[in-house]
Structure formats: C-alpha cells, structure tokens
PDB file of N, CA and C in Angstrom:
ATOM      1  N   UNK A   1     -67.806  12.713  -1.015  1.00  0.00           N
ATOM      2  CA  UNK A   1     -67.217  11.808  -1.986  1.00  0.00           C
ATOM      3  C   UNK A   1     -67.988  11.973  -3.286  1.00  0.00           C
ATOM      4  N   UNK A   2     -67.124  12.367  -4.168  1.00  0.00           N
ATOM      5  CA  UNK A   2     -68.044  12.248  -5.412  1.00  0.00           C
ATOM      6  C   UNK A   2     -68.476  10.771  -5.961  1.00  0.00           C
ATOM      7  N   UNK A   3     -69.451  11.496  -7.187  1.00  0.00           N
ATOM      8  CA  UNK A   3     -69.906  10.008  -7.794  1.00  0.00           C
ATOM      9  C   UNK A   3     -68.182   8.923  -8.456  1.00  0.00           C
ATOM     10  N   UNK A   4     -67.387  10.000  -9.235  1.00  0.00           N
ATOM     11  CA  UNK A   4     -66.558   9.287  -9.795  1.00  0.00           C
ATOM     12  C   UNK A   4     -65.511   8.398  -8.750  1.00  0.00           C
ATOM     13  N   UNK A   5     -65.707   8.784  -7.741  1.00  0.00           N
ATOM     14  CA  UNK A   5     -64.659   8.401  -6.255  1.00  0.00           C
ATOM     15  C   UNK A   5     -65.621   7.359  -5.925  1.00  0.00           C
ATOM     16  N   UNK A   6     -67.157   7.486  -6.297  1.00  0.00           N
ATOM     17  CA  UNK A   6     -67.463   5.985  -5.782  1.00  0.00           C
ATOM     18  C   UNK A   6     -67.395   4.955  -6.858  1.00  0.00           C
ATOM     19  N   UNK A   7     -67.843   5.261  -8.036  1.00  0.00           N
ATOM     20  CA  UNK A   7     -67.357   4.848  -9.174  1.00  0.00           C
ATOM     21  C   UNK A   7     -66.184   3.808  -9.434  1.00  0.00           C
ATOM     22  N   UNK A   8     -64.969   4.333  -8.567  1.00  0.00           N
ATOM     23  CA  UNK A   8     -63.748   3.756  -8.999  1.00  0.00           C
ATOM     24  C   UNK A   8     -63.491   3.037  -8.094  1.00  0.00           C
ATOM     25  N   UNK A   9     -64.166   3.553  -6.464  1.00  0.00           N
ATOM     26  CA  UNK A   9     -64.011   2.025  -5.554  1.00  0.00           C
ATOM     27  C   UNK A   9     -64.510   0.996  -5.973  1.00  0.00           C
ATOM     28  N   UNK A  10     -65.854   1.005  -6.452  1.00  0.00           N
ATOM     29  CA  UNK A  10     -66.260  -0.240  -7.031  1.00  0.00           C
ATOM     30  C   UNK A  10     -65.815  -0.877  -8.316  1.00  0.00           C
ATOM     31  N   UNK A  11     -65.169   0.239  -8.980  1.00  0.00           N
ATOM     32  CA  UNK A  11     -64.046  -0.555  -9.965  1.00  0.00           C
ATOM     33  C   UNK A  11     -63.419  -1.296  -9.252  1.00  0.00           C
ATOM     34  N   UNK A  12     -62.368  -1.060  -8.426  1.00  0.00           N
ATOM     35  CA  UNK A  12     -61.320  -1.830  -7.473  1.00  0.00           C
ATOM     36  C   UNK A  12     -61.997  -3.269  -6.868  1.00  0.00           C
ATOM     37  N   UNK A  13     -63.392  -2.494  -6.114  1.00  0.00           N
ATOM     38  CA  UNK A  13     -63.558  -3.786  -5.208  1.00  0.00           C
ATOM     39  C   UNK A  13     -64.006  -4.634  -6.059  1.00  0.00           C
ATOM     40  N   UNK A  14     -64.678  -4.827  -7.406  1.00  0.00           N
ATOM     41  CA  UNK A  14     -64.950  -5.258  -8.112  1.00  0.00           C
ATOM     42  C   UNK A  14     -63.756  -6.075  -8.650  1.00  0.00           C
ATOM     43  N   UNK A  15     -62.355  -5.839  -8.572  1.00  0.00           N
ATOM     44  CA  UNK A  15     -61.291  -6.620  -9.516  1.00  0.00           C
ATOM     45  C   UNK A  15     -61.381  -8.124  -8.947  1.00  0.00           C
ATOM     46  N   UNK A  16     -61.822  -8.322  -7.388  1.00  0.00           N
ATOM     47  CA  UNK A  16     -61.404 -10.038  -7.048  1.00  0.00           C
ATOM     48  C   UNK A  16     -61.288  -9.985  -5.627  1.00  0.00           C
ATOM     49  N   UNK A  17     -61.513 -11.291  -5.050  1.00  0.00           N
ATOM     50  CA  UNK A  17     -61.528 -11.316  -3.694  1.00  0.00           C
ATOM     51  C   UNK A  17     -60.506 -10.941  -2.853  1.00  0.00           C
ATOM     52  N   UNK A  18     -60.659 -10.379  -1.399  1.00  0.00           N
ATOM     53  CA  UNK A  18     -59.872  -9.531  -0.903  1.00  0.00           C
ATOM     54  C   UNK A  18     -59.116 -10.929  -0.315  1.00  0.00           C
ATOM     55  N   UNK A  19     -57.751 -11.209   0.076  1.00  0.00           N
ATOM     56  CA  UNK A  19     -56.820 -11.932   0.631  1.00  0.00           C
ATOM     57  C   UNK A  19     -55.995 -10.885   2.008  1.00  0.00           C
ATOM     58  N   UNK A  20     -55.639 -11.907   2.764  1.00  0.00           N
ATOM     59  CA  UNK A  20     -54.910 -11.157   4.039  1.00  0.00           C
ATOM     60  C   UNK A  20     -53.844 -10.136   3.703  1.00  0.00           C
ATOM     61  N   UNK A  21     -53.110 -10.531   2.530  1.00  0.00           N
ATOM     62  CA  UNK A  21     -52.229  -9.168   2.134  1.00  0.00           C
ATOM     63  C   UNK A  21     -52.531  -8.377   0.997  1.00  0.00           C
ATOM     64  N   UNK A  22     -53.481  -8.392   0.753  1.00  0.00           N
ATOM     65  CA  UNK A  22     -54.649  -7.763  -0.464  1.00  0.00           C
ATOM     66  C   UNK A  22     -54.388  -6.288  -0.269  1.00  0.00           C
ATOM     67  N   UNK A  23     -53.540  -5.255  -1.459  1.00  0.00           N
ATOM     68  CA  UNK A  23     -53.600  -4.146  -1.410  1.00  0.00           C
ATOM     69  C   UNK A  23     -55.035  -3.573  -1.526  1.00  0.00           C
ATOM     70  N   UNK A  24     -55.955  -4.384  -1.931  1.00  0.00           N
ATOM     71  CA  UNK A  24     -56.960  -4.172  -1.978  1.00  0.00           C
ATOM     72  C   UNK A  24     -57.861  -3.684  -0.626  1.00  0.00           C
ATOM     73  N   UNK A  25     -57.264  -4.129   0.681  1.00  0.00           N
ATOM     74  CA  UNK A  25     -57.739  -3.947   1.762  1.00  0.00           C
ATOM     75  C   UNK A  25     -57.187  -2.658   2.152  1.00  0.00           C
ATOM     76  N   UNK A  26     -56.128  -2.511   2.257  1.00  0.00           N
ATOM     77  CA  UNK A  26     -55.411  -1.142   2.238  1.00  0.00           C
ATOM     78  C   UNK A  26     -57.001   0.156   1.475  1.00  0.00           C
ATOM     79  N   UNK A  27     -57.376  -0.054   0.362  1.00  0.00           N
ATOM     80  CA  UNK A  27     -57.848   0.601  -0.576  1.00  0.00           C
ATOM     81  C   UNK A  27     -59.313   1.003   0.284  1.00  0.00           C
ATOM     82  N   UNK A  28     -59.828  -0.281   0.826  1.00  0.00           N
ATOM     83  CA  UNK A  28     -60.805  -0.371   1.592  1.00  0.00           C
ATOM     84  C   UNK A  28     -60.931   0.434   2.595  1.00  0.00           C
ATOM     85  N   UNK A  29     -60.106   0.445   3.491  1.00  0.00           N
ATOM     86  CA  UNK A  29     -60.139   1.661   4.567  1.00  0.00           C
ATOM     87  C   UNK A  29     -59.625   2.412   4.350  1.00  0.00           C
ATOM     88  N   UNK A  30     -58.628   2.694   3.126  1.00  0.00           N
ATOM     89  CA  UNK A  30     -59.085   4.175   2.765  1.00  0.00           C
ATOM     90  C   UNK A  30     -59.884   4.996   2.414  1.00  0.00           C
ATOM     91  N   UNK A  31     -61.156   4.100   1.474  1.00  0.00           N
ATOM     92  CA  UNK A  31     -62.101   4.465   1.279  1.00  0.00           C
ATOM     93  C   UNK A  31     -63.309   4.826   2.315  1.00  0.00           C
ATOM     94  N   UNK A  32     -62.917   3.826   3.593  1.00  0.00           N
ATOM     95  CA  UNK A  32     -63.427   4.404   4.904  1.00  0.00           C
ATOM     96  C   UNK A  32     -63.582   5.485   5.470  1.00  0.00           C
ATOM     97  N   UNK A  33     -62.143   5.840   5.493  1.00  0.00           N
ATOM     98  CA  UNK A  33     -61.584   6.931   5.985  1.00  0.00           C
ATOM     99  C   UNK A  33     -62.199   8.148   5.440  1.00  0.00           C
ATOM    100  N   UNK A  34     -61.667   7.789   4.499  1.00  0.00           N
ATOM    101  CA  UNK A  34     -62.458   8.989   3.139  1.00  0.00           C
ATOM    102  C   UNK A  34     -63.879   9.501   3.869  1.00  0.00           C
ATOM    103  N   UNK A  35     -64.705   8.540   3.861  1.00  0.00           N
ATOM    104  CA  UNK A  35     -66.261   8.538   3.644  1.00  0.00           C
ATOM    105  C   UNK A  35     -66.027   9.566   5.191  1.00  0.00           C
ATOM    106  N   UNK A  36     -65.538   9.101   6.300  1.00  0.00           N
ATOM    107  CA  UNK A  36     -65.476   9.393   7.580  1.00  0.00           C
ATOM    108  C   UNK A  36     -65.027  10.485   7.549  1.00  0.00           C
ATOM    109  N   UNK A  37     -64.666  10.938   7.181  1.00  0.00           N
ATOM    110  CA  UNK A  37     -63.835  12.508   7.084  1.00  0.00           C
ATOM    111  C   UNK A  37     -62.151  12.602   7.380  1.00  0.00           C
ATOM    112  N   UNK A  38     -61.390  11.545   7.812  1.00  0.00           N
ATOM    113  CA  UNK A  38     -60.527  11.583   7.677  1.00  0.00           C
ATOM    114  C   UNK A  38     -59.654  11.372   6.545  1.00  0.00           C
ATOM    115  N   UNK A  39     -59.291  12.412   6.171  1.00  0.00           N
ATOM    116  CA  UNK A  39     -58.653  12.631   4.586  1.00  0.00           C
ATOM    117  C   UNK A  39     -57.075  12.119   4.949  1.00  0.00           C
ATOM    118  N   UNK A  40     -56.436  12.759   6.194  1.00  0.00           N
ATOM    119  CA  UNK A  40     -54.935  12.455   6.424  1.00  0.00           C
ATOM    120  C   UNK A  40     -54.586  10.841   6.629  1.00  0.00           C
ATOM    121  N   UNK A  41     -55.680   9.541   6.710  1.00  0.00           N
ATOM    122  CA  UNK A  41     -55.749   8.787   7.210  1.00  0.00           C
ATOM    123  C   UNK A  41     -55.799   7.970   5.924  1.00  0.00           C
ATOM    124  N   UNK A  42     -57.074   8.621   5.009  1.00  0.00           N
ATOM    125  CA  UNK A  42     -57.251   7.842   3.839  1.00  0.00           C
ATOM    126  C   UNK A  42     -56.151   7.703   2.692  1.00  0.00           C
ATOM    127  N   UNK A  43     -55.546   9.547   3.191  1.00  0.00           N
ATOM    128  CA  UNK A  43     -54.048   9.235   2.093  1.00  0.00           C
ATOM    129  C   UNK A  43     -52.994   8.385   2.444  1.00  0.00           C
ATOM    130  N   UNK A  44     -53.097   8.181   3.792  1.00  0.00           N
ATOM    131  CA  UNK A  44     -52.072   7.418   3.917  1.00  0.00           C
ATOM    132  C   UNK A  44     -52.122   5.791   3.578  1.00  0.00           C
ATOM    133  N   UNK A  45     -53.256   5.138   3.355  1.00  0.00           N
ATOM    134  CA  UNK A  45     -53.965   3.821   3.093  1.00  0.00           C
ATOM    135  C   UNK A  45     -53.933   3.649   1.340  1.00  0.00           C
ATOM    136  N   UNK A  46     -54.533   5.261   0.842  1.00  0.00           N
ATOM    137  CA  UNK A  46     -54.055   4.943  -0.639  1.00  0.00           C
ATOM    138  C   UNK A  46     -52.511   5.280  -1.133  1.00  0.00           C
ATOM    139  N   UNK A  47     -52.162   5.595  -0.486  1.00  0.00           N
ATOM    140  CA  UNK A  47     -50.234   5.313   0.036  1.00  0.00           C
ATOM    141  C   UNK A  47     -49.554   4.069  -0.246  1.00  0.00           C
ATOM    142  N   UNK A  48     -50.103   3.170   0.792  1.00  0.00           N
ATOM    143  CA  UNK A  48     -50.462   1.890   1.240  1.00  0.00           C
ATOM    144  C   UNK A  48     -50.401   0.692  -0.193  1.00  0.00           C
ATOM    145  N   UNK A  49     -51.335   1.052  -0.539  1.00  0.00           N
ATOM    146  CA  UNK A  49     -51.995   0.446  -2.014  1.00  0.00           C
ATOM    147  C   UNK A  49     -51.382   0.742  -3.061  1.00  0.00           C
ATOM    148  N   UNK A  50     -50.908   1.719  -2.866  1.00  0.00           N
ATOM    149  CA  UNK A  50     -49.799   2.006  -4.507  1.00  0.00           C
ATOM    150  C   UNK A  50     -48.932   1.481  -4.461  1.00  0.00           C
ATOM    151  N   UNK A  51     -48.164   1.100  -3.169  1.00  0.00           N
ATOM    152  CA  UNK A  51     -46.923   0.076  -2.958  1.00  0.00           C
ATOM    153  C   UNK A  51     -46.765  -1.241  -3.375  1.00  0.00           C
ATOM    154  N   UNK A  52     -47.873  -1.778  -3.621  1.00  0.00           N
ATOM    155  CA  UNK A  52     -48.051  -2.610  -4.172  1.00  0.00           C
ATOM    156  C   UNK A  52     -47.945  -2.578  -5.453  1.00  0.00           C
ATOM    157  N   UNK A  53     -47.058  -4.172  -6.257  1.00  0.00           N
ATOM    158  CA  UNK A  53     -46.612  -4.056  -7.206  1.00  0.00           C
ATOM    159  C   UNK A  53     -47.804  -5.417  -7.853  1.00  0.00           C
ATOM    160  N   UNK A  54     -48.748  -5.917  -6.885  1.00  0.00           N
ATOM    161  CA  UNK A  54     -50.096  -6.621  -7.785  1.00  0.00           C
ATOM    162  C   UNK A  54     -51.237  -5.388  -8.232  1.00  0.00           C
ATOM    163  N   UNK A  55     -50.786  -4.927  -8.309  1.00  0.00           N
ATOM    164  CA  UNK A  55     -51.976  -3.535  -8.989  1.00  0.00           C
ATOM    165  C   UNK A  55     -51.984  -3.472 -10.447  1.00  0.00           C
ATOM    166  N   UNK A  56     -53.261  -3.831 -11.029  1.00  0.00           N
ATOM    167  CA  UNK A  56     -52.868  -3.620 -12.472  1.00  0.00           C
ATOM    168  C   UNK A  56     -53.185  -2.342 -12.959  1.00  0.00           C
ATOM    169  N   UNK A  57     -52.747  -1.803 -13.839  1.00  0.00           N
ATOM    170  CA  UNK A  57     -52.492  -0.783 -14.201  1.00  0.00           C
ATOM    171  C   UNK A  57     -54.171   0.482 -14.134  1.00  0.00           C
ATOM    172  N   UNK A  58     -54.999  -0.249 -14.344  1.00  0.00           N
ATOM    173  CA  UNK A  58     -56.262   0.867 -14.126  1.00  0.00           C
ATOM    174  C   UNK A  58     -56.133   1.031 -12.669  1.00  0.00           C
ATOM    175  N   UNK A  59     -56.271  -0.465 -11.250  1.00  0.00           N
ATOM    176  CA  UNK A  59     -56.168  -0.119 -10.027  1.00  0.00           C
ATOM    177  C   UNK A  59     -55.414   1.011  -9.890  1.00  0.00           C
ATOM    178  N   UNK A  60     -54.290   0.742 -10.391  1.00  0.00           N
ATOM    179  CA  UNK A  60     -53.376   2.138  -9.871  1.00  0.00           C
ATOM    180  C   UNK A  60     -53.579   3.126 -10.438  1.00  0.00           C
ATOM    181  N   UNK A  61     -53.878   3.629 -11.450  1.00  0.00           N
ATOM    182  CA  UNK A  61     -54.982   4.809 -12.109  1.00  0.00           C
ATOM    183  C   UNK A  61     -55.942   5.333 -10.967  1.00  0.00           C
ATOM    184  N   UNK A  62     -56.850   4.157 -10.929  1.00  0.00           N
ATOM    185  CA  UNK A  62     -57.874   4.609 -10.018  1.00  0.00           C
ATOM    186  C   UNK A  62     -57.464   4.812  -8.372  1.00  0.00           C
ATOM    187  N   UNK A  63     -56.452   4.467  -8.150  1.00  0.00           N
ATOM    188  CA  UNK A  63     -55.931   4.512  -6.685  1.00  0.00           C
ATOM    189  C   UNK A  63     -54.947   5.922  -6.580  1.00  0.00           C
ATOM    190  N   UNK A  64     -54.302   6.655  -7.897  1.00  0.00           N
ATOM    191  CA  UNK A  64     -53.825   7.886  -8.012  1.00  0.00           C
ATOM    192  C   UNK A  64     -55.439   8.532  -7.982  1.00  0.00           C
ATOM    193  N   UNK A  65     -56.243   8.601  -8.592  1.00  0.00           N
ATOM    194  CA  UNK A  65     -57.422   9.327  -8.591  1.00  0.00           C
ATOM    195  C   UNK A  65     -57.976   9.439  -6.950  1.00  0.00           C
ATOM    196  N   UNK A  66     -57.962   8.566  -6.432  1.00  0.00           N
ATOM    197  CA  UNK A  66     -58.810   8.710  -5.215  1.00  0.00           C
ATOM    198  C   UNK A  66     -57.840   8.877  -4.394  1.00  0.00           C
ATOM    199  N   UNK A  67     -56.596   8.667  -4.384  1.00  0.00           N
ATOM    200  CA  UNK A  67     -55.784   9.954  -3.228  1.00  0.00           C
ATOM    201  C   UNK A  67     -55.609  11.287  -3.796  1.00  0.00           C
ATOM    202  N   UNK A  68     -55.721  11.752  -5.405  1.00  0.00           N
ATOM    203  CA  UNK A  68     -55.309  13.248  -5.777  1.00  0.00           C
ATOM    204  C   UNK A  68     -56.530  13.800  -5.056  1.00  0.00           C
ATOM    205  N   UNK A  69     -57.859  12.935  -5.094  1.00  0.00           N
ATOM    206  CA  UNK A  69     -59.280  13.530  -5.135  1.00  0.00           C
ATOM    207  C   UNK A  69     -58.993  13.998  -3.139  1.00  0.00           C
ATOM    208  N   UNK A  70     -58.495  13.286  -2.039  1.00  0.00           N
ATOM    209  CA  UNK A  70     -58.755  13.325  -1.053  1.00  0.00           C
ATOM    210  C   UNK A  70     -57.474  14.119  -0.947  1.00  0.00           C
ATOM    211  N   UNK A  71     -56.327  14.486  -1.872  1.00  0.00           N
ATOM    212  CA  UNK A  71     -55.242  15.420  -1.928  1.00  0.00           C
ATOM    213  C   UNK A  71     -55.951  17.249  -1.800  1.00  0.00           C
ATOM    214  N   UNK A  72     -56.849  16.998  -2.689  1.00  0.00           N
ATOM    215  CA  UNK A  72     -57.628  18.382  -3.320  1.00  0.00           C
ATOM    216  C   UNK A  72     -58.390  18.779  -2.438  1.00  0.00           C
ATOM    217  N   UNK A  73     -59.639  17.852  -1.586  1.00  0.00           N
ATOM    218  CA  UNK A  73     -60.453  17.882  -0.573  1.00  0.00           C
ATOM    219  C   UNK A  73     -59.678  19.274   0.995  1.00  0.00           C
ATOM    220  N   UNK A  74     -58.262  18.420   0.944  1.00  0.00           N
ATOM    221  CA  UNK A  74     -57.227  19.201   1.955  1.00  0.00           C
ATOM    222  C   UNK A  74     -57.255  20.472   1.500  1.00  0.00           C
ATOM    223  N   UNK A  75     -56.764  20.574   0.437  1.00  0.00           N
ATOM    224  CA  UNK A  75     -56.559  21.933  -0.062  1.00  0.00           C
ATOM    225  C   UNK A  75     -54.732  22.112  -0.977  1.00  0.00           C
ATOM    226  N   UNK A  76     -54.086  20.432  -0.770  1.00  0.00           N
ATOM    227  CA  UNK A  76     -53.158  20.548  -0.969  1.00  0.00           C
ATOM    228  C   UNK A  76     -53.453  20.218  -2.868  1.00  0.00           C
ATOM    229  N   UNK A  77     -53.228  21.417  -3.365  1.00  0.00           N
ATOM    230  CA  UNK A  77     -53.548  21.200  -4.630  1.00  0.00           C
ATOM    231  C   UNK A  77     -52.420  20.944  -6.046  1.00  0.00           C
ATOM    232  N   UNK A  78     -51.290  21.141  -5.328  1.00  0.00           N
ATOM    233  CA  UNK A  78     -50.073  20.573  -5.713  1.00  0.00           C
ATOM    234  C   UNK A  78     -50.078  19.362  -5.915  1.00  0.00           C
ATOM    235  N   UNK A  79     -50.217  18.678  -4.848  1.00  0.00           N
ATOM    236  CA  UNK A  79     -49.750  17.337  -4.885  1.00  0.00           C
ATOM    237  C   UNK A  79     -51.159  16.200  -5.768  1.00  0.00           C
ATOM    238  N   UNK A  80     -52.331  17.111  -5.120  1.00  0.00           N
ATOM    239  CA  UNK A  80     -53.606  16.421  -6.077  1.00  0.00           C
ATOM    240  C   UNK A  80     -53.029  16.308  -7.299  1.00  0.00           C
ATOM    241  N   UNK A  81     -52.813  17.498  -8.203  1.00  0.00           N
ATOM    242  CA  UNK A  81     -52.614  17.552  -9.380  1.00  0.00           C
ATOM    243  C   UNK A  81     -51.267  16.321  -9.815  1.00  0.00           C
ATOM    244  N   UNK A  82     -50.529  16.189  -8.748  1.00  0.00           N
ATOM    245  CA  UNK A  82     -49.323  15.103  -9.599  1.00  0.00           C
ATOM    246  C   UNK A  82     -50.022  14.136  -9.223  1.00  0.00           C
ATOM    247  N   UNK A  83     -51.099  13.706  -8.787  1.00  0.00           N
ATOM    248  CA  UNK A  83     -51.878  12.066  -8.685  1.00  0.00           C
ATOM    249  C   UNK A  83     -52.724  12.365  -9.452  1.00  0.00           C
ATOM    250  N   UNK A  84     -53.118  13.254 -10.070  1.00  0.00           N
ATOM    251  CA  UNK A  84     -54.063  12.986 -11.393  1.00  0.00           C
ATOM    252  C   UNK A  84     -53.107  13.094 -12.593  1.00  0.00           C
ATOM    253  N   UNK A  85     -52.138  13.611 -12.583  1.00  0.00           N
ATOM    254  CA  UNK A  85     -51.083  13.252 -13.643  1.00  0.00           C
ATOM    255  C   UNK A  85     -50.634  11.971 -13.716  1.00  0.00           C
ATOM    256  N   UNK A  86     -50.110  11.310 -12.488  1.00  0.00           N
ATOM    257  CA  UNK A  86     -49.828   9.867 -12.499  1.00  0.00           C
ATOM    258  C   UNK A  86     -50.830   8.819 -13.113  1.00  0.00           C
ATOM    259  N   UNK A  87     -52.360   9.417 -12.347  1.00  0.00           N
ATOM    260  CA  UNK A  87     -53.255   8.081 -13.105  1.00  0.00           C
ATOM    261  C   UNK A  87     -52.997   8.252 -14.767  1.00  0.00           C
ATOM    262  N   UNK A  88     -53.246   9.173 -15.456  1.00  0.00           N
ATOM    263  CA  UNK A  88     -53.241   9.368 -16.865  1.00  0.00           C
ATOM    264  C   UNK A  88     -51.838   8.964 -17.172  1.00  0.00           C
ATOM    265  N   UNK A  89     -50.752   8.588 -16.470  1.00  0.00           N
ATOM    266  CA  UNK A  89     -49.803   8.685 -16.908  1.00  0.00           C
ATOM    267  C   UNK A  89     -49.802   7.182 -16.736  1.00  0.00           C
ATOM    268  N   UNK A  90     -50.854   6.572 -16.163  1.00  0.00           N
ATOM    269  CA  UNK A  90     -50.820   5.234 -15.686  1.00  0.00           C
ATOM    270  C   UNK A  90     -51.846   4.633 -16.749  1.00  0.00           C
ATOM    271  N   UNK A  91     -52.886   5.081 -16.992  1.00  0.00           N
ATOM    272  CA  UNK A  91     -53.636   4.971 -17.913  1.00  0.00           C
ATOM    273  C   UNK A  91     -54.537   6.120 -18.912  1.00  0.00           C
ATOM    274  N   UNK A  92     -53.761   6.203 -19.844  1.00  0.00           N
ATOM    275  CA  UNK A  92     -53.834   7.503 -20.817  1.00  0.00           C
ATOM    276  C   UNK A  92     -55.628   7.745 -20.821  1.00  0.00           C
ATOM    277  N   UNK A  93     -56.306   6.807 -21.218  1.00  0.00           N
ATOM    278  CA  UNK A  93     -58.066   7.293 -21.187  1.00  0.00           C
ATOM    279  C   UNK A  93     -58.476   7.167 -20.048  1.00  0.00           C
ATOM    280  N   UNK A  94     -58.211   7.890 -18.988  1.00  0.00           N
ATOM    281  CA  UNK A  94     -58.958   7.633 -17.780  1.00  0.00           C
ATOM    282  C   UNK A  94     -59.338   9.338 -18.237  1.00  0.00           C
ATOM    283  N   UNK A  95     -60.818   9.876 -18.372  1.00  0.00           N
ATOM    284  CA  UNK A  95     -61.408  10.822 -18.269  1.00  0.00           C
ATOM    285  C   UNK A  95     -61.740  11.439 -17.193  1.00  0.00           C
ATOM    286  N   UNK A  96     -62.246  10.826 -15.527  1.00  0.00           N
ATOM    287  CA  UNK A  96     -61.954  11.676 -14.373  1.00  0.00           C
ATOM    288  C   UNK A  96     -60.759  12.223 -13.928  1.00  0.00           C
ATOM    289  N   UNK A  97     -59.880  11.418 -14.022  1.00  0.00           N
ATOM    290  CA  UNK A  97     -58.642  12.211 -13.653  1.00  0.00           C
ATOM    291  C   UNK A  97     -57.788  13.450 -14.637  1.00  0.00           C
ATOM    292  N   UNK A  98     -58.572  13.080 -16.325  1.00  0.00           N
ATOM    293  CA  UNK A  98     -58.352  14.653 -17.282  1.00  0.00           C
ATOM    294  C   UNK A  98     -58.768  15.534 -16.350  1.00  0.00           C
ATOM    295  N   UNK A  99     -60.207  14.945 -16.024  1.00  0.00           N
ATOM    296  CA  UNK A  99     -61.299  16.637 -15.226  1.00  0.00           C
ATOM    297  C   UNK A  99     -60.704  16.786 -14.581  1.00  0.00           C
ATOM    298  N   UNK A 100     -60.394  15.828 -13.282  1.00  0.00           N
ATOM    299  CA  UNK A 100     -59.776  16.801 -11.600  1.00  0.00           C
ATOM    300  C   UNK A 100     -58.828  17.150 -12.258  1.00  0.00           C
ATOM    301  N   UNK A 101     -57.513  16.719 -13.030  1.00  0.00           N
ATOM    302  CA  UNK A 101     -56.761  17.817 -13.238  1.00  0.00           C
ATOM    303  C   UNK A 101     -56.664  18.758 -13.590  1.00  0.00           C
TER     304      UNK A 101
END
C-alpha cells in the first residue's frame, strides 16, 4: 500500500463517525482487504462505497483512487486508469490520481 493509499484512507476515515449503513464501512474493509492481499475483495468493497450517493465529492475522488490503485496492483491497467480519470473528473486538483494516471 502506498503512502498516498494510506493518506486517503485517513482522509475518508477522518470525514465522521461510521453508522450501520455508513459507505464508509464498506471503505473500511476494503482497505482491509487491500492491506491483506486481497485485491479482488477490496475492489469489490470500493465498488460498494461508490454506490453510495452520501459521498462527497473528494470521498469519491479518493475512493476512485484507491480502487484504480488496487485496479493497477492486478495488473488490470485499463480499468486503473478510468478510476484515476474518474477521481480527477470528480475532483479536478487531486494530484495522486494525475501521478497514477
């Protein structure tokens, strides 16, 4: 996990307390997953979290960043690249997701 992938969880977990239907929890064990080595598990959790329509606009920046980042990890480098397009497209100055792309 890079620094900027930990970086942006603690952006997230940082937005407010987690609640029982908290996309935020979703975000959480993806970030689990992540750490654990399951990448197919974590995309599917930051999947999860984008569905959500309480995401404000950096969360979902940073929630395209940390599935393109666990997109790229696979090797699927297609699809990384359209989740680092989405965050910027979600929030124009997000500078990690310029780099991974």
């Amino acid at each position: 996990m890079t620094m900027a992938a930990v970086m942006a969880f603690l952006i997230l977990a940082a937005a407010g307390p987690g609640r029982a239907a908290d996309p935020l929890d979703d975000l959480e064990q993806a970030f689990k997953a992540s750490r654990a080595g399951d990448l197919d598990q974590a995309i599917a959790h930051y999947t999860e979290t984008l569905k959500s329509r309480r995401l404000k606009a950096k969360q979902r920046a940073v929630t395209y960043l940390l599935r393109g980042e666990a997109r790229m990890k696979k090797g699927d480098w297609a699809s990384a690249a359209e989740d680092f397009s989405r965050a910027l497209k979600v929030h124009k100055d997000y500078p990690q997701a310029l780099y991974f792309r």
